[in-house]
Protein backbone atom coordinates (compact mmCIF):
# COMPACT_ATOMS: atom_id res chain seq x y z
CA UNK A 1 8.34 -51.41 18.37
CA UNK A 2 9.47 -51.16 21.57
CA UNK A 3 10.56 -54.47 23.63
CA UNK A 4 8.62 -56.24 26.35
CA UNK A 5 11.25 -56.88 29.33
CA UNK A 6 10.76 -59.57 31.62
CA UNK A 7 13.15 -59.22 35.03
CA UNK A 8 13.42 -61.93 37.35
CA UNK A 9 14.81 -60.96 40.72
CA UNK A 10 16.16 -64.07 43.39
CA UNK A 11 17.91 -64.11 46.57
CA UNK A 12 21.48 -64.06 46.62
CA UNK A 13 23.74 -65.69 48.73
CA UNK A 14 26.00 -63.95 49.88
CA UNK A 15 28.82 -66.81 50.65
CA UNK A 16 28.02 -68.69 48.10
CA UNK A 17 28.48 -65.07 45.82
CA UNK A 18 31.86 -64.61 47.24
CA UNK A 19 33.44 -67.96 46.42
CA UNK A 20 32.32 -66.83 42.86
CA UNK A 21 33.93 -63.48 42.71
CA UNK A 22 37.24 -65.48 44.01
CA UNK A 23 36.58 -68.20 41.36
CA UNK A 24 36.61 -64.86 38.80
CA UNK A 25 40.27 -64.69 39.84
CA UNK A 26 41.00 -67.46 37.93
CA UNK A 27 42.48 -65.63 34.82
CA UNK A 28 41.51 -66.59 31.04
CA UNK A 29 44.74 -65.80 30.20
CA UNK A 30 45.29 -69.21 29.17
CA UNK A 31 42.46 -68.44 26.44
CA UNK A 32 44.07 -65.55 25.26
CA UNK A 33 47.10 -67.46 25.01
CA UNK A 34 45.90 -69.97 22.49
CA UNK A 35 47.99 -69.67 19.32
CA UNK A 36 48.73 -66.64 17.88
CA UNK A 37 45.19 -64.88 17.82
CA UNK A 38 44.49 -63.01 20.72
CA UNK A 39 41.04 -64.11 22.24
CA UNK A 40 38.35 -61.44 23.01
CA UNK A 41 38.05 -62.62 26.74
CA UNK A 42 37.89 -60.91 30.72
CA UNK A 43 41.14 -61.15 32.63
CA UNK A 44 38.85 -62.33 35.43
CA UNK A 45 35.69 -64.19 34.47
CA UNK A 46 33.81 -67.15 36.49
CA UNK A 47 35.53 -70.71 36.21
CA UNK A 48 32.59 -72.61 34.19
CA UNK A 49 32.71 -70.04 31.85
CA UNK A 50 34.78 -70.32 28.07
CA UNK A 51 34.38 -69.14 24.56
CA UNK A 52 34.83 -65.61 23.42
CA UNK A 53 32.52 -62.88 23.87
CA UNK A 54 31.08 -61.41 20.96
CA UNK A 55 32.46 -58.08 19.45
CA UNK A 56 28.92 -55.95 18.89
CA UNK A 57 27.02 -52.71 19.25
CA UNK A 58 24.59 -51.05 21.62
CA UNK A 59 22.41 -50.53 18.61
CA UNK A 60 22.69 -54.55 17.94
CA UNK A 61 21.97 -55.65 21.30
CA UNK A 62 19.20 -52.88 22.53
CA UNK A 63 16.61 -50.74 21.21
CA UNK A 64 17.45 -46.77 22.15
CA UNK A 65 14.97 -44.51 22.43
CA UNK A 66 14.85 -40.31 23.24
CA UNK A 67 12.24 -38.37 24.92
CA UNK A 68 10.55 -35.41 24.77
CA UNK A 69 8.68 -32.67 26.72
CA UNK A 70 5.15 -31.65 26.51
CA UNK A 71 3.65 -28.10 26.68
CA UNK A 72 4.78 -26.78 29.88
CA UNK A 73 2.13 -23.92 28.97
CA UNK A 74 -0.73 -26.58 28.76
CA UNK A 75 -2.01 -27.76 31.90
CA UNK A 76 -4.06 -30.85 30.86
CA UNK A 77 -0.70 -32.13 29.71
CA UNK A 78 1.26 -32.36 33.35
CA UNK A 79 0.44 -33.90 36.87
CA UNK A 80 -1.39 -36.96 35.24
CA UNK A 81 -0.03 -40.60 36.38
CA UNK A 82 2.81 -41.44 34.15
CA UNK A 83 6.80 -40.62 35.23
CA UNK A 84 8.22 -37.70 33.29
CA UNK A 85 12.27 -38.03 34.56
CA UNK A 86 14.87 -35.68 33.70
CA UNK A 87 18.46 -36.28 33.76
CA UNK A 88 19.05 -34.89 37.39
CA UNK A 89 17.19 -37.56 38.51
CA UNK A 90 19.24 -40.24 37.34
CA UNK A 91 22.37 -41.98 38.47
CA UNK A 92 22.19 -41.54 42.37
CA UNK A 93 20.38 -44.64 42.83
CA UNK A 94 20.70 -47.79 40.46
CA UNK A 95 16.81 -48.06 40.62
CA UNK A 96 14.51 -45.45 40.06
CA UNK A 97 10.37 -45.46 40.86
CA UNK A 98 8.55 -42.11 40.42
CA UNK A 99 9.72 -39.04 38.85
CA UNK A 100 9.68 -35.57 40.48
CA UNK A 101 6.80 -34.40 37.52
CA UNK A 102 4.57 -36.62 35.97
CA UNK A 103 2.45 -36.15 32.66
CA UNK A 104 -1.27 -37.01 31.34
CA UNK A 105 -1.98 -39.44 28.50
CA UNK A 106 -2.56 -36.37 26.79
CA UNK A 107 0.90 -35.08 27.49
CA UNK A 108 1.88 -38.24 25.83
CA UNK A 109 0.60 -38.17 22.74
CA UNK A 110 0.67 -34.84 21.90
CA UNK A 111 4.74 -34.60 22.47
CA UNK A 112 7.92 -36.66 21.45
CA UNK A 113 8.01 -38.67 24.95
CA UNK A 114 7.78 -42.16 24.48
CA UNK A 115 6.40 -44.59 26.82
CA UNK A 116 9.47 -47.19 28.48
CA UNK A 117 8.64 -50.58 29.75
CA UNK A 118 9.75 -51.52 33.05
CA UNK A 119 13.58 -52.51 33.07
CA UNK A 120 14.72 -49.81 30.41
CA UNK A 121 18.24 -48.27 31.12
CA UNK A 122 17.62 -44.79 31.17
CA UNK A 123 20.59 -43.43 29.80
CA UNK A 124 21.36 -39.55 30.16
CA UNK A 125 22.61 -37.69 26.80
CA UNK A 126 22.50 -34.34 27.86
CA UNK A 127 24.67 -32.24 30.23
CA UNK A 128 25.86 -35.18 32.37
CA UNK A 129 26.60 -38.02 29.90
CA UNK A 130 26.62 -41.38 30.65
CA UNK A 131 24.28 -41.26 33.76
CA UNK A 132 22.15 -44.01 34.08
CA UNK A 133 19.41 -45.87 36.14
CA UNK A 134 16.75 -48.56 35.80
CA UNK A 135 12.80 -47.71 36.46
CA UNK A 136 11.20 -50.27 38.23
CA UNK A 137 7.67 -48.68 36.68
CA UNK A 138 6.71 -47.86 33.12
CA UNK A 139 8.18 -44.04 32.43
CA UNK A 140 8.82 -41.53 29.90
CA UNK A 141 12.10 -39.14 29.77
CA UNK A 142 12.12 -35.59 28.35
CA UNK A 143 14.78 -35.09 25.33
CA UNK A 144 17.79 -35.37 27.69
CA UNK A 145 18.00 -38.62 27.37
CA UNK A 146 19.04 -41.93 25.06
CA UNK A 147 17.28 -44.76 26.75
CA UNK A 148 17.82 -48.40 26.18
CA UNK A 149 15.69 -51.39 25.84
CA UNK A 150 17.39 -54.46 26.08
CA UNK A 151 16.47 -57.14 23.22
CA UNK A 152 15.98 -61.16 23.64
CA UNK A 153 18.79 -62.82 25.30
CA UNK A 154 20.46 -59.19 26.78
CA UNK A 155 20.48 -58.69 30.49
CA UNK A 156 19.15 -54.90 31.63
CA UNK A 157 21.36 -55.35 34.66
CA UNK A 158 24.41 -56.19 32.33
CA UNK A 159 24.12 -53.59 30.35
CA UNK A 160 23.56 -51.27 33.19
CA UNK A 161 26.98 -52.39 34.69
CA UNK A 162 28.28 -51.97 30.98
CA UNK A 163 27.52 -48.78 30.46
CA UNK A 164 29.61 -47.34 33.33
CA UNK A 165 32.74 -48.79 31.68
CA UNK A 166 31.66 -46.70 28.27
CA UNK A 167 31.28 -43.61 30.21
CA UNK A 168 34.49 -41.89 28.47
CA UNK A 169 33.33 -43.49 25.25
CA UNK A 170 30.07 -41.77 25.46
CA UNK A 171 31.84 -38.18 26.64
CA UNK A 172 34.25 -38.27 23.55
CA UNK A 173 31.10 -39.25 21.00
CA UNK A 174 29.34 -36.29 21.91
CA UNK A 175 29.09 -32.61 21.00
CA UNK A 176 27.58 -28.94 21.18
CA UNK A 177 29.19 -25.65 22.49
CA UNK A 178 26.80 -24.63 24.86
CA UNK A 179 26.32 -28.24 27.09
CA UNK A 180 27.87 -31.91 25.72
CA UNK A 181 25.29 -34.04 24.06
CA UNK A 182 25.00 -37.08 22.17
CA UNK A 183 22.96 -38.32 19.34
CA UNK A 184 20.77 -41.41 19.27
CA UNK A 185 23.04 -42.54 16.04
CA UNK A 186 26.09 -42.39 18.33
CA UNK A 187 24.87 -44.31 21.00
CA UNK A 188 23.89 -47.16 19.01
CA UNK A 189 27.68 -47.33 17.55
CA UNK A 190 29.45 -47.76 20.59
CA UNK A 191 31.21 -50.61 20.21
CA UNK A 192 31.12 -53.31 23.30
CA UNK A 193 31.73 -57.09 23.96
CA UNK A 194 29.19 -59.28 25.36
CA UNK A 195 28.78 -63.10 26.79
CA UNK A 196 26.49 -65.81 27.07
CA UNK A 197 23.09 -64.43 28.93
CA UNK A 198 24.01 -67.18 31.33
CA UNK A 199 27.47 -65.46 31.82
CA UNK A 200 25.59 -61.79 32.16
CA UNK A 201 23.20 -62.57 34.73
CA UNK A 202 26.02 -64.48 36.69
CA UNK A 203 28.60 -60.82 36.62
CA UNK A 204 25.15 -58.73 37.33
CA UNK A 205 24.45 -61.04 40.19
CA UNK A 206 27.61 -60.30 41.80
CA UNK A 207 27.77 -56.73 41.44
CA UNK A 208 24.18 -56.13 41.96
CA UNK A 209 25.55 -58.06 45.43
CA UNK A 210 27.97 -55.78 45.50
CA UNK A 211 25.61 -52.11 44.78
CA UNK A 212 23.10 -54.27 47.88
CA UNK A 213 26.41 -54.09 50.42
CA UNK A 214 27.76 -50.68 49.72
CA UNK A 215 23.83 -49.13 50.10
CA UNK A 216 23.62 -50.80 53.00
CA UNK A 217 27.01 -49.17 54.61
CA UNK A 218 25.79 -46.12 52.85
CA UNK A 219 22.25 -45.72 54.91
CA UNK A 220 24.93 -46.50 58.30
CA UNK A 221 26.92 -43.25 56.98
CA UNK A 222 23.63 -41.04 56.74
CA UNK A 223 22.65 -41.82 60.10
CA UNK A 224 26.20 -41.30 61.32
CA UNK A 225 26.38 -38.16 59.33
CA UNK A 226 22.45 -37.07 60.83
CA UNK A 227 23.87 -37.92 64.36
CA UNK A 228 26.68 -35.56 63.58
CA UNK A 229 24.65 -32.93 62.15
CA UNK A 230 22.89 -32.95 65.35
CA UNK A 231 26.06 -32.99 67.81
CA UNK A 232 26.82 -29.79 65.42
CA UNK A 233 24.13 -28.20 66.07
CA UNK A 234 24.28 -28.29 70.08
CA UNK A 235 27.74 -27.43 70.02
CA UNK A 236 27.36 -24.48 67.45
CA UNK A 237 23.63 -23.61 67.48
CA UNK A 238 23.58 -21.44 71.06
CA UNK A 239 26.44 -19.11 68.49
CA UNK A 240 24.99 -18.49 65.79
CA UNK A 241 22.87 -15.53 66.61
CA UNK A 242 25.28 -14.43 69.20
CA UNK A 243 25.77 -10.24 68.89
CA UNK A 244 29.42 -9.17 69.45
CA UNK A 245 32.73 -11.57 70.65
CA UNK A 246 33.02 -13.83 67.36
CA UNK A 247 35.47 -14.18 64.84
CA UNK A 248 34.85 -13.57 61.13
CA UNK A 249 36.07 -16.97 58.92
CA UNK A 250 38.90 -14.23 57.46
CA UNK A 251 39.90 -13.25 60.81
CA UNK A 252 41.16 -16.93 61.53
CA UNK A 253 41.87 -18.40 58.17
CA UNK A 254 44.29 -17.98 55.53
CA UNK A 255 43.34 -18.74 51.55
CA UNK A 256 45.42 -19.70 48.58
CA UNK A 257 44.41 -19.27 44.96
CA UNK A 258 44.32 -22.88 43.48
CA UNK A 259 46.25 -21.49 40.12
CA UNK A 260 49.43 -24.17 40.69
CA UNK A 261 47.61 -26.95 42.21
CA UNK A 262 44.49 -27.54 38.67
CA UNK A 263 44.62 -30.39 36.75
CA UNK A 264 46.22 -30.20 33.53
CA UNK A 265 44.50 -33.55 31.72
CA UNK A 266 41.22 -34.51 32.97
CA UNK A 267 41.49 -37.80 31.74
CA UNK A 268 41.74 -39.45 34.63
CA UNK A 269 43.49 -42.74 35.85
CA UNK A 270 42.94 -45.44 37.91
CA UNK A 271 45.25 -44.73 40.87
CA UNK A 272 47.59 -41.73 41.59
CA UNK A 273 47.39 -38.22 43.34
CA UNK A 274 43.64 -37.19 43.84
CA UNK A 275 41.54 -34.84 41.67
CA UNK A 276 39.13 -33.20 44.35
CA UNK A 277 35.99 -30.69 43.82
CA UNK A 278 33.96 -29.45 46.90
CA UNK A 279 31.03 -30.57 46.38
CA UNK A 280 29.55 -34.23 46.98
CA UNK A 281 31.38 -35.82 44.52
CA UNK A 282 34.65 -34.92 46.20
CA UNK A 283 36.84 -37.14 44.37
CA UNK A 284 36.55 -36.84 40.90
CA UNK A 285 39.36 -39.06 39.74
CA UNK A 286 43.22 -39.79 39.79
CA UNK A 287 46.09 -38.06 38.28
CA UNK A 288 49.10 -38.74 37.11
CA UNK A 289 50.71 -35.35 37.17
CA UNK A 290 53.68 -35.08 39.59
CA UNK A 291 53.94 -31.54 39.91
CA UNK A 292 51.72 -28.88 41.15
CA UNK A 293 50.34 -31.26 43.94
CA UNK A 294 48.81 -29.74 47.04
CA UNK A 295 50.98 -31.46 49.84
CA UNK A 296 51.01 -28.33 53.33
CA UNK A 297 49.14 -29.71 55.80
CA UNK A 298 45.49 -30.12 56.52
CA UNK A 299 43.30 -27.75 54.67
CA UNK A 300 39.51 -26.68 53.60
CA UNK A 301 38.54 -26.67 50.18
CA UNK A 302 36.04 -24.26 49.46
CA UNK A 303 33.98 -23.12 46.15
CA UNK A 304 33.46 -19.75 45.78
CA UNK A 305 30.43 -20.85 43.23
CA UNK A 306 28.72 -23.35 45.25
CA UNK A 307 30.10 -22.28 48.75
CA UNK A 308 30.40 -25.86 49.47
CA UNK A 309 33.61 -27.20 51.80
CA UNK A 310 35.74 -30.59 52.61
CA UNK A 311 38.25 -30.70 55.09
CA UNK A 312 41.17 -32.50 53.10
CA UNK A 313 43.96 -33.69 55.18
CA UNK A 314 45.93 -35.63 51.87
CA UNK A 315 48.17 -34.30 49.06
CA UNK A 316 45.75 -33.59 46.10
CA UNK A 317 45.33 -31.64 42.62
CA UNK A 318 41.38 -29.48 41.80
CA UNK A 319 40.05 -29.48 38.27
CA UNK A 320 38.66 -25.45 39.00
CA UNK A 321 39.47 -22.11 40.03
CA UNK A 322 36.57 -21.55 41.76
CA UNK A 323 38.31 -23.51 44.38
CA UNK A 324 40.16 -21.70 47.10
CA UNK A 325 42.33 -23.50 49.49
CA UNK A 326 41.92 -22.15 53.48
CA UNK A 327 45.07 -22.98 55.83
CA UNK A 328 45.39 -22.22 59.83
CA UNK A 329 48.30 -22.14 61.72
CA UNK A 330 46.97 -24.16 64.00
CA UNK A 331 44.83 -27.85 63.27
CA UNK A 332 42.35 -27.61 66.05
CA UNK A 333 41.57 -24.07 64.90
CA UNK A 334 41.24 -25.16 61.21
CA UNK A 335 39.18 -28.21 62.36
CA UNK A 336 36.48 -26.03 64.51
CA UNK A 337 36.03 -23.71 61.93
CA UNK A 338 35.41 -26.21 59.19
CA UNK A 339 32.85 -27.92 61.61
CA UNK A 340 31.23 -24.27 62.21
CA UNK A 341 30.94 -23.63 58.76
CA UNK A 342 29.14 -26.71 57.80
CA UNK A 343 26.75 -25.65 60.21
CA UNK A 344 26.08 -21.81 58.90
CA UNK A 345 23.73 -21.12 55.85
CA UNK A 346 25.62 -20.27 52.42
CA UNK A 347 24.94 -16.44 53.09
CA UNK A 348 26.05 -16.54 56.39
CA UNK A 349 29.30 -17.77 56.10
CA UNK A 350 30.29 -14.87 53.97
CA UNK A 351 27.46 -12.46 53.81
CA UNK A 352 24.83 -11.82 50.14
CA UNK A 353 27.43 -9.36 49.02
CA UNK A 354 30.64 -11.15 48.83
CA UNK A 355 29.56 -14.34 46.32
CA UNK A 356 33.23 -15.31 45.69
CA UNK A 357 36.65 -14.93 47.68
């Protein structure tokens, strides 16, 4: 049976939030400290809160469910009014609405796709573990996923906060050669600690607070990043068709293979020398390696596979080889070129027959 969840959404404010989050600062240590027995507490936890959390599963505290994928050869089964997600959907955005495909009732009930109630974590299994979102409408997943339905007295926006700090926990359950995945069974033995619902909806308050702020600053970068797409484009646009009197990227850059600078253990740590990747991500975690660190000078990372680029201008490690490392003599130069190429079209910044470096 799959549980009814009932979400209850109130303005925060936001002073009144931050005197809380400084009120976590006040440690529990002095619970842990009772006696000999070490008490299964935060380090930082809200001031009116005590007692110990309790020691559980994710298969004691929600209900997880998989998905499935109807006949893509039957028509009557696809473009009806219920959200089919799959996995690269999920995880941008904390909240998620309608799906890129949708299915019929049909589709439904003639495959393994089960219907979610509103407030489900969708949980990703598949490919990219430990992804999640909420939907804010009734959904079904295909198989890529491990979804959760909180039960009585567990808040969806607690364990959505959870999850993140099981990410590694999820990674190292799962299996399979071709792509990682993990089983329904595993999910449901992860083990996690959780408080009061009174102290859950308090810590999901504040970081929901939190996810409000830094999607706010984030919708300042787009614009800032659309204005400079456009400054781009005037600056670099009247070149780009230009016949004759322009420079080919080799012509003015340098490249190193990235062989001494990868990543030996990609468990990653909290602080240290930065693991980078071209693509959005960018940084994909800390090191604590101390040798084979990238430390010359300004730079452009570039992948050969994705032809994506960051200017880097900070000593760092990459995880692949498909990352080459372009130099300059000179900074300006490097800098203009960089700016150029984010401007040019995959193909034309090194031409449908050279695909790699």
């Amino acid at each position: 049976m799959i549980t009814t969840i009932n979400n209850k959404h109130k303005k925060l404010n936001f002073s009144s939030e931050r005197e809380q989050s400084q009120a976590c600062l006040n440690s529990a240590e002095h619970e842990k400290n009772q006696g000999r027995k070490v008490l299964n507490v935060p380090n930082l936890r809200f001031k009116e809160f005590q007692g110990e959390w309790e020691k559980t599963k994710f298969g004691d505290i929600a209900v997880v469910v998989g998905g499935g994928t109807p006949d893509t050869n039957t028509s009557q089964y696809w473009n009806g009014k219920i959200q089919w997600f799959t996995p690269s959907e999920i995880g941008r955005n904390k909240y998620v609405y309608n799906s890129v495909r949708t299915i019929s009732e049909e589709g439904l009930n003639k495959s393994s796709a089960k219907l979610l109630p509103i407030g489900t974590i969708l949980l990703s299994s598949r490919a990219t573990v430990g992804e999640c979102s909420i939907n804010k409408k009734e959904c079904t997943t295909n198989q890529g996923f491990q979804s959760l339905i909180p039960k009585e007295n567990i808040s969806n926006e607690f364990v959505y906060y959870l999850i993140q700090t099981k990410r590694k926990d999820l990674i190292r359950k799962s299996c399979g050669s071709t792509f990682l995945e993990i089983s329904a069974n595993e999910v449901r033995k992860i083990v996690i600690s959780i408080p009061t619902i009174k102290e859950q909806d308090k810590i999901a308050k504040l970081l929901s607070l939190l996810d409000e702020r830094i999607a706010t600053q984030n919708k300042i970068i787009d614009k800032l990043q659309s204005l400079i797409k456009g400054i781009r484009n005037d600056v670099f646009g009247k070149f780009r068709k230009s016949v004759g009197g322009n420079a080919m990227v080799g012509d003015v850059l340098s490249y190193e293979q990235p062989q001494p600078y990868i990543v030996k253990d990609t468990e990653y740590t909290a602080e240290g020398i930065p693991v980078l990747t071209a693509n959005k991500a960018f940084v994909l975690g800390y090191t604590s390696e101390t040798d084979g660190i990238y430390d010359k000078g300004d730079c452009i990372i570039f992948d050969d596979f994705t032809l994506d680029c960051k200017y880097v201008d900070f000593p760092f490690k990459v995880k692949s080889s498909a990352i080459k490392i372009l130099t300059a003599k000179d900074k300006e130069l490097l800098r203009y070129t960089f700016e150029f190429m984010t401007l040019l079209s995959r193909l034309e910044i090194i031409g449908p027959e050279k695909a790699w470096i």
